[in-house]
Protein backbone atom coordinates (compact mmCIF):
# COMPACT_ATOMS: atom_id res chain seq x y z
CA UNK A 1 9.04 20.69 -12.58
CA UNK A 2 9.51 17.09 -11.62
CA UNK A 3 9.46 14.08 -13.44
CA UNK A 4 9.39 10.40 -13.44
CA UNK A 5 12.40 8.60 -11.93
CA UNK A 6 14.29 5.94 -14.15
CA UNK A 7 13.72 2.06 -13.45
CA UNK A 8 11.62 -0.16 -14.68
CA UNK A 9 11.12 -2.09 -18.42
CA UNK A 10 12.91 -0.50 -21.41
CA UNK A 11 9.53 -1.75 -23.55
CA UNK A 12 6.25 -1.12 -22.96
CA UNK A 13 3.42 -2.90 -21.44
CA UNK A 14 1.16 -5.12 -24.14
CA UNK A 15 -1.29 -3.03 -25.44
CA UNK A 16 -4.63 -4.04 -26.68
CA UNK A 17 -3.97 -5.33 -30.53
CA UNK A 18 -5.95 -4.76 -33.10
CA UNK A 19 -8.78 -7.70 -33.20
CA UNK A 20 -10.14 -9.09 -36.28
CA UNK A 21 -13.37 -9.79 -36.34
CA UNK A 22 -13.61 -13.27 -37.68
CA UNK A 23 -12.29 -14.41 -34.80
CA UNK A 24 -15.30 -13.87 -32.60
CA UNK A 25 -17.97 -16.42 -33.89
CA UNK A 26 -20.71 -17.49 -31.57
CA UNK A 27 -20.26 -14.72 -28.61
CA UNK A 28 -17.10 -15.88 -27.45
CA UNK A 29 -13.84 -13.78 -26.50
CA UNK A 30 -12.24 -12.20 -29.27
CA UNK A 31 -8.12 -13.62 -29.62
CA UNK A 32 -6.05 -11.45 -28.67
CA UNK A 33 -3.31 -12.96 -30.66
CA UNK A 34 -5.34 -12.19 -33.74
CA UNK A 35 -3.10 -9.61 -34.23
CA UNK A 36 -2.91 -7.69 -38.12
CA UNK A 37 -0.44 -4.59 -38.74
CA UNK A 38 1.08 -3.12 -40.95
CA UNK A 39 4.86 -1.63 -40.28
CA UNK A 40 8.42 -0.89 -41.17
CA UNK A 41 11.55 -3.18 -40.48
CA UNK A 42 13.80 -1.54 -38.77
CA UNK A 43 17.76 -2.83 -38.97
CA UNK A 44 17.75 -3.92 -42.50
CA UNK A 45 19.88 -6.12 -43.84
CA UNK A 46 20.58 -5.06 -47.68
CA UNK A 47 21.86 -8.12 -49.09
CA UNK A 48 19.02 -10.18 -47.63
CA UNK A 49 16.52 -7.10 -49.19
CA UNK A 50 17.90 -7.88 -52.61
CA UNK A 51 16.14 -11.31 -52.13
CA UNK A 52 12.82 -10.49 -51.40
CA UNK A 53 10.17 -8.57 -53.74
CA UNK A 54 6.55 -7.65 -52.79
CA UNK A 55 4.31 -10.57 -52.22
CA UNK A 56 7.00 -12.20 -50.13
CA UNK A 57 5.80 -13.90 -46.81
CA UNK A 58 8.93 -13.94 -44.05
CA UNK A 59 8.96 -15.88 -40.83
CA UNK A 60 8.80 -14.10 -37.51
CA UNK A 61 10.88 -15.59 -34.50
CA UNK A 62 11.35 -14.34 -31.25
CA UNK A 63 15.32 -13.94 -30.27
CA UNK A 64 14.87 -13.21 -26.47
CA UNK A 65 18.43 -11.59 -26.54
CA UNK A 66 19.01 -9.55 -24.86
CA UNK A 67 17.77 -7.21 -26.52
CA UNK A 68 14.46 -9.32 -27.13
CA UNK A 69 13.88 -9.05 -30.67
CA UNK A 70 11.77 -10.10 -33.16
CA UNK A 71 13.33 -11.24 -36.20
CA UNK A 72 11.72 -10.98 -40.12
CA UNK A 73 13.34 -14.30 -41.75
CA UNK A 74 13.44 -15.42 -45.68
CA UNK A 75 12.65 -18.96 -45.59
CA UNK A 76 16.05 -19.91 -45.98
CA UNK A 77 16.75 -18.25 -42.73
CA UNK A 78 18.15 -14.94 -43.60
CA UNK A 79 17.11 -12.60 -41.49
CA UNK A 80 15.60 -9.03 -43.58
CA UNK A 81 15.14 -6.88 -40.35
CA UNK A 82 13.54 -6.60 -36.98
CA UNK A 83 9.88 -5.48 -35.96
CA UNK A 84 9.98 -2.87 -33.32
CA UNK A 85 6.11 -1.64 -33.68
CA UNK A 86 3.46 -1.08 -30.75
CA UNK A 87 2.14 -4.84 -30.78
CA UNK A 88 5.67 -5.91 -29.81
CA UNK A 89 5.14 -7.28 -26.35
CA UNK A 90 1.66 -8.87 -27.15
CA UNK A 91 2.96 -10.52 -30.39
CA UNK A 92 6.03 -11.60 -28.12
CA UNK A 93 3.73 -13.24 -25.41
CA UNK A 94 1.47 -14.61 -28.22
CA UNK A 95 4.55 -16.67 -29.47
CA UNK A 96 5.41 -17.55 -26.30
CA UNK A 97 2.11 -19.44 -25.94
CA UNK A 98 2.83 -21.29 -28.98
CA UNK A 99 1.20 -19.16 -31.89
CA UNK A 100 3.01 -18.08 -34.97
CA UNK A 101 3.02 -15.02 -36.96
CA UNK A 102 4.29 -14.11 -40.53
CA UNK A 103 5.13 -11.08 -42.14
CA UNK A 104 4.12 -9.99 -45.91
CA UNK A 105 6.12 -7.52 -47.75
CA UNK A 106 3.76 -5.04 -49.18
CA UNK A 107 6.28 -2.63 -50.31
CA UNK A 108 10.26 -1.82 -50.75
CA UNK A 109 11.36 1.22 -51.58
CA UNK A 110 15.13 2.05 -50.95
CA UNK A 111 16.32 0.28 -48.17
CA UNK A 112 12.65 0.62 -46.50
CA UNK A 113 10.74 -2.92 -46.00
CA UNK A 114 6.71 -2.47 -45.45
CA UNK A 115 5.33 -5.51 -43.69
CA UNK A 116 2.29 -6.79 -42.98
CA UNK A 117 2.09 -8.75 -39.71
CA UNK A 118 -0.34 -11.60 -39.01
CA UNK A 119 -1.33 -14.74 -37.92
CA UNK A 120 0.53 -17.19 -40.02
């Protein structure tokens, strides 16, 4: 058996998001930074968790590290966790052109923080 050598990125390469619609009107290119997901935070903070209940919209920003990371922020600037999902290098690039992105809680149970990531 072989297999493939070491090297190269630690993340992967942008993937195709998931589009919404409404942003193709009039035959023109869907944006790609329309992104919408739903996903877990991963490295929770629990005394920032005890802040936040469902409905709550936190503030991504990229930390390019390293690690790059992208941060889930209360609006005071606590950070609740990190988003580690799929759309990771595509949401990164996105903010690097200038767009931003928010992410609604949708659920808590335990220590586990459902978002939903958007467009802000």
């Amino acid at each position: 058996m072989s297999g493939g050598g070491g090297g190269g990125e630690w993340r992967p390469d942008p993937i195709q998001p998931r589009i919404k619609s409404d942003g193709d009107q009039g035959g023109g290119q869907p944006d790609v930074c329309n992104i919408s997901e739903v996903t877990n935070l991963n490295s929770v903070n629990p005394k920032a968790l005890t802040t936040i209940g469902v409905g709550t919209v936190l503030q991504i920003r990229y930390a390019p590290g390293p690690p790059m990371r992208l941060l889930a922020e209360t609006g005071q600037g606590a950070t609740v966790g990190s988003i580690t999902s799929p759309s990771m290098p595509q949401l990164i690039q996105c903010i690097q052109a200038g767009r931003s992105y928010v992410a609604e809680v949708q659920a808590l149970r335990g220590g586990i923080c459902r978002v939903e990531v958007r467009l802000a």
